[in-house]
C-alpha atoms as a PDB file:
ATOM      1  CA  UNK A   1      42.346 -21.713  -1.031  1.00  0.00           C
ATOM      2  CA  UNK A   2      43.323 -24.132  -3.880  1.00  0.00           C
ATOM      3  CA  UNK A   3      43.509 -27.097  -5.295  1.00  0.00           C
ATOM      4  CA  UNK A   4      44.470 -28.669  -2.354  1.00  0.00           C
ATOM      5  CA  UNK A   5      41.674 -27.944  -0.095  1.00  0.00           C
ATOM      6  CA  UNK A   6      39.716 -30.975   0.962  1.00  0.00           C
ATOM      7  CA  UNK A   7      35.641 -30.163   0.378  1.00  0.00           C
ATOM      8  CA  UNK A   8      32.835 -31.339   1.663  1.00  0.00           C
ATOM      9  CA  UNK A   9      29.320 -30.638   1.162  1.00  0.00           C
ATOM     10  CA  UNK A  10      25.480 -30.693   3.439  1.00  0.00           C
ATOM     11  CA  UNK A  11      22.740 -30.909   0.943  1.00  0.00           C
ATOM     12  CA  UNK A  12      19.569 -30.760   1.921  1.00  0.00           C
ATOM     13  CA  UNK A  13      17.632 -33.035  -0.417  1.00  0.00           C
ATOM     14  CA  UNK A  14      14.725 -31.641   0.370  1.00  0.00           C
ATOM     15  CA  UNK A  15      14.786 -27.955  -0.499  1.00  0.00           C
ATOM     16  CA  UNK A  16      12.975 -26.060  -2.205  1.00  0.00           C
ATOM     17  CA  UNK A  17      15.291 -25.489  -5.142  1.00  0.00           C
ATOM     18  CA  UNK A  18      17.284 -29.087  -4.673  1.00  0.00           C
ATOM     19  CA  UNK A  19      13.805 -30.900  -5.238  1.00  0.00           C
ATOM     20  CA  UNK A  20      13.009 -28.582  -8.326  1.00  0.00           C
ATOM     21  CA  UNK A  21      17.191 -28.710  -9.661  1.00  0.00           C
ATOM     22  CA  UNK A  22      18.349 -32.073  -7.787  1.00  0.00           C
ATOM     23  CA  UNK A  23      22.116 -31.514  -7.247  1.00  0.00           C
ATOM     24  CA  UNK A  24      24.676 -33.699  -9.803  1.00  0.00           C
ATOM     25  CA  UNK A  25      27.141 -34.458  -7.261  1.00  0.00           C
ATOM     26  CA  UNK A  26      28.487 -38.356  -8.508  1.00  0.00           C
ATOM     27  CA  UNK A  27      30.916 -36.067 -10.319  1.00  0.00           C
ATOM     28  CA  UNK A  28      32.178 -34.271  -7.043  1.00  0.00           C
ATOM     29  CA  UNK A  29      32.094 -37.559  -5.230  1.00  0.00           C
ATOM     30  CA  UNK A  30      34.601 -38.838  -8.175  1.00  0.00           C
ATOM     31  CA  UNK A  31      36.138 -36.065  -7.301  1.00  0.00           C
ATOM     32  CA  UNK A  32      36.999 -36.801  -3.487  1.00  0.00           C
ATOM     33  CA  UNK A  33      34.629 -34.538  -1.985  1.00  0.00           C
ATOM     34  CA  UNK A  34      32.919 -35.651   0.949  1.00  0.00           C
ATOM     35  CA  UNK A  35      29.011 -35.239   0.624  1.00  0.00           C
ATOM     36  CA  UNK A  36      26.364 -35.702   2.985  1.00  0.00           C
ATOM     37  CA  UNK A  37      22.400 -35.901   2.438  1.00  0.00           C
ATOM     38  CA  UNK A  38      20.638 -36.004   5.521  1.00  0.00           C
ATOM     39  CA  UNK A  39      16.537 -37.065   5.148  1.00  0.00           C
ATOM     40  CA  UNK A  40      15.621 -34.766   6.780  1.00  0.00           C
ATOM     41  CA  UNK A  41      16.560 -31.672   9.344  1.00  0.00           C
ATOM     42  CA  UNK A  42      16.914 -33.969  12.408  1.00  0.00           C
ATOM     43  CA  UNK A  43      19.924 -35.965  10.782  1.00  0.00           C
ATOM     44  CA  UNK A  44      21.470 -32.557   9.840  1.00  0.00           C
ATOM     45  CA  UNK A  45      23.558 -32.688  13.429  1.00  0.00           C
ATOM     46  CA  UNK A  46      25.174 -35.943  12.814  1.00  0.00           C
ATOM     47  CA  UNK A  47      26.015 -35.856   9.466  1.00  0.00           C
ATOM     48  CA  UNK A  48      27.709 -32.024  10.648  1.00  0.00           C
ATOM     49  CA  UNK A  49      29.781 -34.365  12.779  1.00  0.00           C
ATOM     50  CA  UNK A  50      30.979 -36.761  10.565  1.00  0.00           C
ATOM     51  CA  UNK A  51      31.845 -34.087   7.701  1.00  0.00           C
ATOM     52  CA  UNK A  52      33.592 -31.841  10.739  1.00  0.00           C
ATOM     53  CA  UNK A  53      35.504 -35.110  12.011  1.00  0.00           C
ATOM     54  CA  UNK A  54      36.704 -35.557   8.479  1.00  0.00           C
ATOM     55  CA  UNK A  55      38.985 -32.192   8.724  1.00  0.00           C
ATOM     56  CA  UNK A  56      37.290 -30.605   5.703  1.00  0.00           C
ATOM     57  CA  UNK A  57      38.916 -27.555   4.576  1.00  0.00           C
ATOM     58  CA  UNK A  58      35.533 -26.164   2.739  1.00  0.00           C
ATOM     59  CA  UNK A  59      32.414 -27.122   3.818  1.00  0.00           C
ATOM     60  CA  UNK A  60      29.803 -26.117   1.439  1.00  0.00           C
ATOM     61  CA  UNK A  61      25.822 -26.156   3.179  1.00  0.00           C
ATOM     62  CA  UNK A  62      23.316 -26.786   0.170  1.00  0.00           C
ATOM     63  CA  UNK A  63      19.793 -25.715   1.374  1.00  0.00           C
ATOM     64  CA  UNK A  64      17.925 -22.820   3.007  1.00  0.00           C
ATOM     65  CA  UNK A  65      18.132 -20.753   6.435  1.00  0.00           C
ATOM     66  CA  UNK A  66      16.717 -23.705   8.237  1.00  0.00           C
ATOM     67  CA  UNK A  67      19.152 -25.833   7.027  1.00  0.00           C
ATOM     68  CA  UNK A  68      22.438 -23.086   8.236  1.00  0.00           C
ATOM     69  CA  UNK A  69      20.706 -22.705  11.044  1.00  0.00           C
ATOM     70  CA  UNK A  70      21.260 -25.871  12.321  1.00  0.00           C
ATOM     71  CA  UNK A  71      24.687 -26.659  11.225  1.00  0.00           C
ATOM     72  CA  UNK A  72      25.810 -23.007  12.926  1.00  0.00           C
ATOM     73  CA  UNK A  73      24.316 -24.645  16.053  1.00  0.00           C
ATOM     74  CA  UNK A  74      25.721 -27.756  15.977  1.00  0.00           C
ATOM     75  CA  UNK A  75      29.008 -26.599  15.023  1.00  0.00           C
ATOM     76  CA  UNK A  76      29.225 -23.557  17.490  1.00  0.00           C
ATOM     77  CA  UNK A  77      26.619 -24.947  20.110  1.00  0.00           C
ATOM     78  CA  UNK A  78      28.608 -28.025  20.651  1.00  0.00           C
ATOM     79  CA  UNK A  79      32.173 -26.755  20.387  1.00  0.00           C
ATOM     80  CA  UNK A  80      33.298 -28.189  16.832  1.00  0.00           C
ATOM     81  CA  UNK A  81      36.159 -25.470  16.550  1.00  0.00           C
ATOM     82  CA  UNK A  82      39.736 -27.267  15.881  1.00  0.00           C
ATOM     83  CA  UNK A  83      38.031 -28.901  12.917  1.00  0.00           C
ATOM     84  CA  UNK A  84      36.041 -26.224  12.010  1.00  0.00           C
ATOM     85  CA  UNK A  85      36.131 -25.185   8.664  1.00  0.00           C
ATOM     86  CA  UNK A  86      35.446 -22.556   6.339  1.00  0.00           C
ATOM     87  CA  UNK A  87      31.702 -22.363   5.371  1.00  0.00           C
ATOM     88  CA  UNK A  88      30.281 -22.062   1.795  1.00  0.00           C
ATOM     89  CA  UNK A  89      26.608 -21.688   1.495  1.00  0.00           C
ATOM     90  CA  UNK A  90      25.046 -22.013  -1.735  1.00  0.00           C
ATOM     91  CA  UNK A  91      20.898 -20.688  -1.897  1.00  0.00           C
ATOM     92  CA  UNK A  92      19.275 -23.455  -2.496  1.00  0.00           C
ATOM     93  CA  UNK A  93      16.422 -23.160   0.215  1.00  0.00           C
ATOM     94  CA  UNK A  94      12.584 -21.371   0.045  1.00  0.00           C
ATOM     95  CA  UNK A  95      14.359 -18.479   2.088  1.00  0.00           C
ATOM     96  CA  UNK A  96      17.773 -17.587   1.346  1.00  0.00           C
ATOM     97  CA  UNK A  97      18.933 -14.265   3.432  1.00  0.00           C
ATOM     98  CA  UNK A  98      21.968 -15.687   5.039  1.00  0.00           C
ATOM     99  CA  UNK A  99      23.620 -17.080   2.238  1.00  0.00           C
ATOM    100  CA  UNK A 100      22.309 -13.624  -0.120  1.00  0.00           C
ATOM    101  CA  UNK A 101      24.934 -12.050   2.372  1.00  0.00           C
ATOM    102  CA  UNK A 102      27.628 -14.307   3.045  1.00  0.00           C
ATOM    103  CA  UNK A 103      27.491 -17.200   0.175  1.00  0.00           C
ATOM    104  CA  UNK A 104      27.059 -17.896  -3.870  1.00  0.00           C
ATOM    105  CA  UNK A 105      25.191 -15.795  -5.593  1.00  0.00           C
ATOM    106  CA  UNK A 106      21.995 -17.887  -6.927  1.00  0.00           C
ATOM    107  CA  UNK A 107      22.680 -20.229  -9.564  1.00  0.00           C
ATOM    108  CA  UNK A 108      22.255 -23.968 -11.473  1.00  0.00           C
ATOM    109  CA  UNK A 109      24.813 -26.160 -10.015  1.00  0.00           C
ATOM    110  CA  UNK A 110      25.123 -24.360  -7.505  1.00  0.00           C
ATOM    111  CA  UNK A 111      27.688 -26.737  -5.357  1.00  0.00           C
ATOM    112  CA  UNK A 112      29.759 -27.349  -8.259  1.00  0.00           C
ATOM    113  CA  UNK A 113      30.319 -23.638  -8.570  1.00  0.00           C
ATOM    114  CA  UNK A 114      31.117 -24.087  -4.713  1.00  0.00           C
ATOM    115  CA  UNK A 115      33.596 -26.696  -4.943  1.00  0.00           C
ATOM    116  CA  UNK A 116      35.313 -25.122  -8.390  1.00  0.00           C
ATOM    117  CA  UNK A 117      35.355 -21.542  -5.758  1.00  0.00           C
ATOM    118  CA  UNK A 118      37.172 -23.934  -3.380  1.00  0.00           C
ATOM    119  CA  UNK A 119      40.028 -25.317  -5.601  1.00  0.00           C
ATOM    120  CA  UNK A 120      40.365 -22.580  -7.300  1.00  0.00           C
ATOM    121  CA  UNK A 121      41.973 -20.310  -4.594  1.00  0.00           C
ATOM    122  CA  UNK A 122      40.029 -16.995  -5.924  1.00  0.00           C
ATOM    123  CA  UNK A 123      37.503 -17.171  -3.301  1.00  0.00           C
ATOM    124  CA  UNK A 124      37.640 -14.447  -0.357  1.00  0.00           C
ATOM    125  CA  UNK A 125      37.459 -15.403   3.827  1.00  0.00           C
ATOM    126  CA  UNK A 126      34.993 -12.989   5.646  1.00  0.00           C
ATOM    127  CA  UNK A 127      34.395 -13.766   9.400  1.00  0.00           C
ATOM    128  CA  UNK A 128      31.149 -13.153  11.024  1.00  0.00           C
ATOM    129  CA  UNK A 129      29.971 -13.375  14.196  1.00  0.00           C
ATOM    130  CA  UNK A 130      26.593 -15.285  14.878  1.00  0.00           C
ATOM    131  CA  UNK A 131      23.730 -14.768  17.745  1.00  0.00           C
ATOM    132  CA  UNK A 132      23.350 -16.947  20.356  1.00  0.00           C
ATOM    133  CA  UNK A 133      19.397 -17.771  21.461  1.00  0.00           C
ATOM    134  CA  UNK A 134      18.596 -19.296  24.571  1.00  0.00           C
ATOM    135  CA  UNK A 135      14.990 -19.444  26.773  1.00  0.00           C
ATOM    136  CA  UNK A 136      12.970 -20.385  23.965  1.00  0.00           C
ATOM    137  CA  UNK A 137      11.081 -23.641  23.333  1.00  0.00           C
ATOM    138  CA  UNK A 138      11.079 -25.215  19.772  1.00  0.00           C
ATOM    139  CA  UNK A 139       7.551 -27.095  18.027  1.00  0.00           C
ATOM    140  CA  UNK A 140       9.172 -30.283  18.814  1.00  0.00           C
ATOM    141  CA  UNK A 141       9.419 -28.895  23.114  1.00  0.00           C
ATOM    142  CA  UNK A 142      13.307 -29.071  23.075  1.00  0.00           C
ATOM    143  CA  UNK A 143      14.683 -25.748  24.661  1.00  0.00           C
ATOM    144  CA  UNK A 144      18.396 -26.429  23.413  1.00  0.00           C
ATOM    145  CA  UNK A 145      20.580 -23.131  22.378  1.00  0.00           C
ATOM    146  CA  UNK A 146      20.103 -22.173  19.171  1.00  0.00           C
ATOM    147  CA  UNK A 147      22.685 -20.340  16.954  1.00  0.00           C
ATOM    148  CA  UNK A 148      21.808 -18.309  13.777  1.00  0.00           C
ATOM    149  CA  UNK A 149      22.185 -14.674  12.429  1.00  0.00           C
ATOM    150  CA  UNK A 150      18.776 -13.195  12.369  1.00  0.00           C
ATOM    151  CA  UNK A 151      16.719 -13.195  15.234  1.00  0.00           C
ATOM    152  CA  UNK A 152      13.405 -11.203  15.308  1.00  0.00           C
ATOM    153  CA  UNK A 153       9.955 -10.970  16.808  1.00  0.00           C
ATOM    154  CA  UNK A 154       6.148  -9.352  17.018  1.00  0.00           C
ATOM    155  CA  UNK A 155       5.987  -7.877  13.617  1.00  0.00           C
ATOM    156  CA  UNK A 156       8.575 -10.027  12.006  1.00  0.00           C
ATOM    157  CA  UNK A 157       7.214 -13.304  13.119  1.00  0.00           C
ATOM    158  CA  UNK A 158       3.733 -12.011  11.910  1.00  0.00           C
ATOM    159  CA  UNK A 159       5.169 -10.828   8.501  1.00  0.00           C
ATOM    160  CA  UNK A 160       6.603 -14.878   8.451  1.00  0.00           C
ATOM    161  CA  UNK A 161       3.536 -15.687   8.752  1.00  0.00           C
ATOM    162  CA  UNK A 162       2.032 -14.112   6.150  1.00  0.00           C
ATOM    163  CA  UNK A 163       4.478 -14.934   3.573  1.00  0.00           C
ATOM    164  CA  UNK A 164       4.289 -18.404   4.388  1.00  0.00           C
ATOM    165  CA  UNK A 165       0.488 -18.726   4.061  1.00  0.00           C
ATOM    166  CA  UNK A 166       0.017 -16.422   1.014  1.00  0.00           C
ATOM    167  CA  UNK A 167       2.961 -16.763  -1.035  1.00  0.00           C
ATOM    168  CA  UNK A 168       5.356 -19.831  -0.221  1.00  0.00           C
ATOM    169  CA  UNK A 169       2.811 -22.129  -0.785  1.00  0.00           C
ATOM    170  CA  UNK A 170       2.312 -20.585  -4.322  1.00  0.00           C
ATOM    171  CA  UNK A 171       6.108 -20.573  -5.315  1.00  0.00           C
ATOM    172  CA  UNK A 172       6.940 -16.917  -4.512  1.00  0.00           C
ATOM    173  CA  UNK A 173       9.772 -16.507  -3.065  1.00  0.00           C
ATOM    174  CA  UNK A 174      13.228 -14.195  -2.535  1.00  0.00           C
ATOM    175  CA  UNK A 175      12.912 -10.730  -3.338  1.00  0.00           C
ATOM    176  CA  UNK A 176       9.635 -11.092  -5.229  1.00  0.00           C
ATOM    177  CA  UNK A 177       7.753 -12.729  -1.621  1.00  0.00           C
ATOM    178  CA  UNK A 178       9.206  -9.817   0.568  1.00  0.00           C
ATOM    179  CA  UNK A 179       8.156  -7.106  -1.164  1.00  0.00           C
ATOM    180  CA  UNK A 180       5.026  -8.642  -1.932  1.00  0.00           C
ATOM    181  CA  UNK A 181       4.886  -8.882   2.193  1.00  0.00           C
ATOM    182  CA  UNK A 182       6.065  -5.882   2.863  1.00  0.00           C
ATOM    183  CA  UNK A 183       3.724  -3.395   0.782  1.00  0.00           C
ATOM    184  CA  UNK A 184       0.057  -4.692   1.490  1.00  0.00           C
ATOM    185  CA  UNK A 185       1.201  -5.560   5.459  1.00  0.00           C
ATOM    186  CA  UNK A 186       2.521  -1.768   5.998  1.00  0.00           C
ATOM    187  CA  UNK A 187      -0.931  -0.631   4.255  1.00  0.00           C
ATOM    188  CA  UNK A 188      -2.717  -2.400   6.144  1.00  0.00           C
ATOM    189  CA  UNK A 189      -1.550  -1.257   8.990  1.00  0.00           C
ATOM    190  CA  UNK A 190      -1.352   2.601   8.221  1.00  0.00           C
ATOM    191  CA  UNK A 191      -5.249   1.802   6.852  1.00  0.00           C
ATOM    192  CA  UNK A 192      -6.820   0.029   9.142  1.00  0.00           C
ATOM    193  CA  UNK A 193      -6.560  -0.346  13.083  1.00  0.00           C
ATOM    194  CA  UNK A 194      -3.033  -0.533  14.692  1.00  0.00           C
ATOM    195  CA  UNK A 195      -4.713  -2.960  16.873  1.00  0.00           C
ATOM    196  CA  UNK A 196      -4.901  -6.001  14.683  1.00  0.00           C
ATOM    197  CA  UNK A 197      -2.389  -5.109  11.968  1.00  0.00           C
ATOM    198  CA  UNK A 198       1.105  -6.743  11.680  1.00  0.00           C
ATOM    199  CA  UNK A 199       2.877  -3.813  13.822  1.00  0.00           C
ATOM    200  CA  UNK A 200       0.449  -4.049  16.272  1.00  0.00           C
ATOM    201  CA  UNK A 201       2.129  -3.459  19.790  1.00  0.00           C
ATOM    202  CA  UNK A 202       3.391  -6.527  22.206  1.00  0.00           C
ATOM    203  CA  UNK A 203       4.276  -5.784  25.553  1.00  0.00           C
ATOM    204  CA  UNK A 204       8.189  -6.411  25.941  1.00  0.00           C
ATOM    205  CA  UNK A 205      10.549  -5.433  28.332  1.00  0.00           C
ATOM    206  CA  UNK A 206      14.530  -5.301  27.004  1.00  0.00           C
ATOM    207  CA  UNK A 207      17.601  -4.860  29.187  1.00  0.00           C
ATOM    208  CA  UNK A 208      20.950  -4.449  27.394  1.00  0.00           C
ATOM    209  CA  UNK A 209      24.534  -5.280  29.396  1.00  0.00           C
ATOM    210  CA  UNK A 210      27.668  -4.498  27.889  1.00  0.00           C
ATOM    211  CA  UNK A 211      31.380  -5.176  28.177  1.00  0.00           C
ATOM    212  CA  UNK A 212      31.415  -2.729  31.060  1.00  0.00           C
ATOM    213  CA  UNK A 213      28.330  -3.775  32.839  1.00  0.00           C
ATOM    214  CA  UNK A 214      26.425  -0.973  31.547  1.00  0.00           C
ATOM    215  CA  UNK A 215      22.377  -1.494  30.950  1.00  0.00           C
ATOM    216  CA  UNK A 216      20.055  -0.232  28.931  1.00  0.00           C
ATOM    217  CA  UNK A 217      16.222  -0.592  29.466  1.00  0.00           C
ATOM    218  CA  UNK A 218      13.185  -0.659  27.058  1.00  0.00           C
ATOM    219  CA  UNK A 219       9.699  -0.952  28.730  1.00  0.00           C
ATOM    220  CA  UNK A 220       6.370  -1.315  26.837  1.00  0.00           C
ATOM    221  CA  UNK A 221       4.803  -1.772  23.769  1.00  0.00           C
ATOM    222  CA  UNK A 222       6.470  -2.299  20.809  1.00  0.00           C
ATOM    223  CA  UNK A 223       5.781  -3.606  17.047  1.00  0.00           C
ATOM    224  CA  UNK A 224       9.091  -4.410  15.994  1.00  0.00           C
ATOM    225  CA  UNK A 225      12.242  -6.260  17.610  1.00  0.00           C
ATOM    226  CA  UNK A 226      14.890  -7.480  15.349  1.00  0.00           C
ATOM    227  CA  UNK A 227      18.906  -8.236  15.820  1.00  0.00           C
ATOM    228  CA  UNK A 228      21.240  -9.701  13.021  1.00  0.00           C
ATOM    229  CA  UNK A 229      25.083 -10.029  12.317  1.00  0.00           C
ATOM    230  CA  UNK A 230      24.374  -9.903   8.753  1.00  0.00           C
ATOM    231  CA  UNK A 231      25.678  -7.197   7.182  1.00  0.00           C
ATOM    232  CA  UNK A 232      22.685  -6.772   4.830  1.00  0.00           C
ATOM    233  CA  UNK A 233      19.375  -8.577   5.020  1.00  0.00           C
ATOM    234  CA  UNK A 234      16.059  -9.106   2.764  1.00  0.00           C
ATOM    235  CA  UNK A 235      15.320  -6.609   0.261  1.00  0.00           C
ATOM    236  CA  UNK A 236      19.313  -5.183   0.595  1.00  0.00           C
ATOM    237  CA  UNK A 237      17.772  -3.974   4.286  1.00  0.00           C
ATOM    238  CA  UNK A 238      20.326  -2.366   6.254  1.00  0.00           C
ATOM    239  CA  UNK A 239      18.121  -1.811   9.809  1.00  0.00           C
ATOM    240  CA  UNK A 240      20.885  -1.158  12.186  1.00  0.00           C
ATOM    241  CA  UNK A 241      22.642   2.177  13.607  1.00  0.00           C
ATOM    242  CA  UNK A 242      23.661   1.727  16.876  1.00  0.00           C
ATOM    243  CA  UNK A 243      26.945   3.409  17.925  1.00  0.00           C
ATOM    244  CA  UNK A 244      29.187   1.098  20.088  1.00  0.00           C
ATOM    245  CA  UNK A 245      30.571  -2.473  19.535  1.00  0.00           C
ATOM    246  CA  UNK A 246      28.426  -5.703  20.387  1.00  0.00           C
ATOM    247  CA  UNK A 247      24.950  -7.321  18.578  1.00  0.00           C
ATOM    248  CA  UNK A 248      22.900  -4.531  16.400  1.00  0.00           C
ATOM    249  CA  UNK A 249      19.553  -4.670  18.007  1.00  0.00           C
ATOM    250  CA  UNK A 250      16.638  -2.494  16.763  1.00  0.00           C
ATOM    251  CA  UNK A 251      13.281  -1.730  17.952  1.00  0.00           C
ATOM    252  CA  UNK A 252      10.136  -0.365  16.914  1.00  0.00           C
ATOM    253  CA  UNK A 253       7.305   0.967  19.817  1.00  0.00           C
ATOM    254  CA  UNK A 254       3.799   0.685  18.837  1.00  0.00           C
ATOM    255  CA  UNK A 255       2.552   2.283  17.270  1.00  0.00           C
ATOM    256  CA  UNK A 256       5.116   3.043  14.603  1.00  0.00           C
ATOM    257  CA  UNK A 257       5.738   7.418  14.770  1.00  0.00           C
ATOM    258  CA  UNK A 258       5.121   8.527  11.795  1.00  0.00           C
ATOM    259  CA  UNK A 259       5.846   5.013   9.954  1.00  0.00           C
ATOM    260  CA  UNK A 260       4.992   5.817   6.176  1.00  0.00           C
ATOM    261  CA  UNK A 261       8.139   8.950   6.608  1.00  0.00           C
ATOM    262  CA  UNK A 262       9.683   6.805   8.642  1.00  0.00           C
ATOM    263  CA  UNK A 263       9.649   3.269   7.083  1.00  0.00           C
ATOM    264  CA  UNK A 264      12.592   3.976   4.266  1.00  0.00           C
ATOM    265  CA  UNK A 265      15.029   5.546   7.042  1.00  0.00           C
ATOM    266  CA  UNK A 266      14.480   2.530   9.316  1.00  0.00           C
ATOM    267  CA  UNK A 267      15.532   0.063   6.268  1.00  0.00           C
ATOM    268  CA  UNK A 268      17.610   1.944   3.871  1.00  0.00           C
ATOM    269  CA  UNK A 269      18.544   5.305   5.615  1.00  0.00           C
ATOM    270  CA  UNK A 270      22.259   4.326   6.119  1.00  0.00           C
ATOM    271  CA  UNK A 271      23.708   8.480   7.065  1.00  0.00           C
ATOM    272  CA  UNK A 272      20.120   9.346   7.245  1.00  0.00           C
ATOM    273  CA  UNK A 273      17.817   7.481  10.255  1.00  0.00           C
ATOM    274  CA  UNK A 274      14.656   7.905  11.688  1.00  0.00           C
ATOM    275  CA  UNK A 275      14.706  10.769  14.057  1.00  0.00           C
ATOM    276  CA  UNK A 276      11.490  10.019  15.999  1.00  0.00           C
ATOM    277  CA  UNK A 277      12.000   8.753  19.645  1.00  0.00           C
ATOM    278  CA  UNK A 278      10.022   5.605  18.618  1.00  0.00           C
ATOM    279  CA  UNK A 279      12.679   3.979  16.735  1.00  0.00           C
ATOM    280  CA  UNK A 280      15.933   2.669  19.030  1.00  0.00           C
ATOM    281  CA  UNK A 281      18.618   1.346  17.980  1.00  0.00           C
ATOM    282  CA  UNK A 282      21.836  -0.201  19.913  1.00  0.00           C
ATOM    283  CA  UNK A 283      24.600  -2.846  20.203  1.00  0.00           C
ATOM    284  CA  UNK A 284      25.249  -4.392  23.226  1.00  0.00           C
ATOM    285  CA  UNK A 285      27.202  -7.641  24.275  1.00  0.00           C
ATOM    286  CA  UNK A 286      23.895  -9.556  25.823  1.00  0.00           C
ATOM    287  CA  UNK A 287      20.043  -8.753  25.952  1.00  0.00           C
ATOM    288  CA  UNK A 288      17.880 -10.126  28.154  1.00  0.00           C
ATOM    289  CA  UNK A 289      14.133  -9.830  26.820  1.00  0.00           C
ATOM    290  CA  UNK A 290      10.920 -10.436  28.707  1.00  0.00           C
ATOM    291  CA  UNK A 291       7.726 -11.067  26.510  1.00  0.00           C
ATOM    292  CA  UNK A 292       5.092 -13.668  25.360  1.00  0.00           C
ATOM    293  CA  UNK A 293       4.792 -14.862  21.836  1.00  0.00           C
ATOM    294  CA  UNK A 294       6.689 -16.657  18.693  1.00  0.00           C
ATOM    295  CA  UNK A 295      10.210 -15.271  17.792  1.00  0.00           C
ATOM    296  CA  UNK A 296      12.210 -16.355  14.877  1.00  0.00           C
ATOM    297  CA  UNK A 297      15.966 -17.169  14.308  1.00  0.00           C
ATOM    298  CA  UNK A 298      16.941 -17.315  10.692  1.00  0.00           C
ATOM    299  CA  UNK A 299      13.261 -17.712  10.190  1.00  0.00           C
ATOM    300  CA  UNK A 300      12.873 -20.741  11.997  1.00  0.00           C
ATOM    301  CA  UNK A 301      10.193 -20.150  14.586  1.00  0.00           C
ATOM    302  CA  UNK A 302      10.291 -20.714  18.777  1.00  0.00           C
ATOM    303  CA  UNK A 303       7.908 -20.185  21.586  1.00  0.00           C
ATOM    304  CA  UNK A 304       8.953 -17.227  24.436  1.00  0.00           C
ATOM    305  CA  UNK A 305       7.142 -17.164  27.890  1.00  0.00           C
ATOM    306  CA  UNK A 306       7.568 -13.877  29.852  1.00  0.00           C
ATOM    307  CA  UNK A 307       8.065 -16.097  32.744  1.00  0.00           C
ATOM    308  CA  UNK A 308      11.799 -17.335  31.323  1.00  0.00           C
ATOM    309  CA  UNK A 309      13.428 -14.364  29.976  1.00  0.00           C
ATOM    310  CA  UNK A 310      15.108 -14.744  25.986  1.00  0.00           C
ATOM    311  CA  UNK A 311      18.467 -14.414  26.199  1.00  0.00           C
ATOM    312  CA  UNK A 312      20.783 -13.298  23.331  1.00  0.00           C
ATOM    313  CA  UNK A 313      24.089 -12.928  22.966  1.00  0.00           C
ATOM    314  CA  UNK A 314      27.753 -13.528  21.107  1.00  0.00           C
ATOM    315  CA  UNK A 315      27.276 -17.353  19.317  1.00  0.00           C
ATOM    316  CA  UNK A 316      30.912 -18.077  17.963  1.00  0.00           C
ATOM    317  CA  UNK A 317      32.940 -16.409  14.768  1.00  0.00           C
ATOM    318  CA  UNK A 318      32.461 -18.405  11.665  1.00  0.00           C
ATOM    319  CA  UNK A 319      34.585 -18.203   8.323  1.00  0.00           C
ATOM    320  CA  UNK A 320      32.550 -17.731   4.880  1.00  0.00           C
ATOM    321  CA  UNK A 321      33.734 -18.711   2.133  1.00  0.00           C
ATOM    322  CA  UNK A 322      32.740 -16.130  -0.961  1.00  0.00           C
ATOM    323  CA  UNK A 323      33.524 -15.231  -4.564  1.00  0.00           C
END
């Protein structure tokens, strides 16, 4: 990059951190960036369009997973690709994991360290691939593809849950609102009944196809179901082992074997992973999944009917632009 680049910028006026440090950007407009604040998540799409028509070179996203979320889907979804550009996200949303692993570290002014990243030509390209959700129903009915980088369900949509009602609403969040999930909702459930704790079991039913038609199948009850393309999530969580190529998909049967031994291998164990038969891990090219309940993508939360299997698979490489 350099000082030729032409930037543009999504902000999200509305985010949690934009509302409490409102972003200066008349200066970046004097500049000759091209900004764009949508009211509200619904005008996100078109205001996408009219930045991606503008053959940005940078395109830096101002907000929180909700607000990636749907520019990766409109962008990917809807086949923006000869003027796609290179992504920049600054964390300036109530949850923050996919720009903690592939954008600016937290900061004031956070765009104007984007765009100054941008011209200056110091900044690095990583490419990622994203997930691609489909046979799920959103809150406002639509059952549109969706394309994100986390998708998860049973314990992590109940562990959403929980951090919404308890500590979003009282300013906690980042680090300091996922451990503060994690530790009393993994007591609870190695104190009290598996049957209404966070991992309690959902019937599922998984089956995996990859490049060479080859399919894996997981039947039964399980407490935890998560996939990503992120290389590290909340909490520096790195839940994925799976030999192969393809999405990392990981799951947890209910109830959890041994989960207190058990619970630092699954997040952190890297070289050294759970070893109980309870605890899968894989990559695969496309997962079909058959169960009843919420799921998430990039926290954003969708209804699943057994009836209309969930299908995930490759969503589109995208180009981050980091320090």
């Amino acid at each position: 990059m350099s000082t030729s680049v032409k930037f543009g910028a999504l902000v999200n006026p509305t985010s949690r951190r934009n509302l409490r440090h409102p972003q200066d950007i008349s200066d970046l407009v004097a500049k000759g960036a091209i900004i764009e604040t949508p009211a509200s998540l619904e005008e996100v799409p078109a205001a996408i369009s009219r930045l991606t028509a503008a053959k940005l070179d940078v395109l830096a996203i101002s907000g929180g997973d909700g607000t990636v979320l749907r520019a990766l889907t409109h962008i990917l979804a809807n086949g923006i690709s000869e003027n796609q550009p290179a992504l920049c996200l600054t964390p300036d949303g109530t949850t923050n994991m996919t720009a903690a692993d592939v954008g600016m570290p937290s900061s004031i002014n956070t765009l104007s360290r984007a765009y100054e990243l941008a011209k200056s030509g110091k900044g690095r390209l990583i490419t990622r691939q994203t997930i691609r959700l489909e046979g799920v129903t959103d809150k406002m009915g639509s059952n549109a593809p969706q394309i994100g980088m986390f998708f998860g369900a049973i314990g992590i949509c109940r562990a959403i849950a929980f951090c919404r009602t308890h500590l979003h609403r009282r300013g906690i969040v980042g680090g300091v609102a996922s451990w503060l999930t994690l530790t009393p909702l993994l007591l609870k459930n190695v104190l009290s009944s598996n049957e209404d704790g966070v991992l309690a079991g959902s019937a599922m039913t998984l089956n995996t196809v990859d490049k060479n038609g080859i399919g894996h199948v997981l039947d039964g009850s399980y407490s935890i179901l998560m996939a990503s393309t992120l290389e590290r999530l909340a909490l520096g969580a790195r839940p994925f082992w799976g030999e192969g190529s393809g999405l990392p998909m990981t799951a947890v049967k209910a109830p959890p074997p041994k989960l207190l031994a058990n619970i630092g291998p699954l997040l952190f164990g890297r070289a050294k992973r759970p070893k109980e038969p309870g605890y899968i891990s894989l990559k695969n090219d496309f997962y079909e999944i058959f169960y009843t309940g919420q799921v998430t993508l990039d926290g954003e939360l969708y209804n699943a009917e057994a009836a209309q299997p969930i299908r995930l698979s490759a969503g589109g490489e995208v180009r981050f632009l980091i320090p």
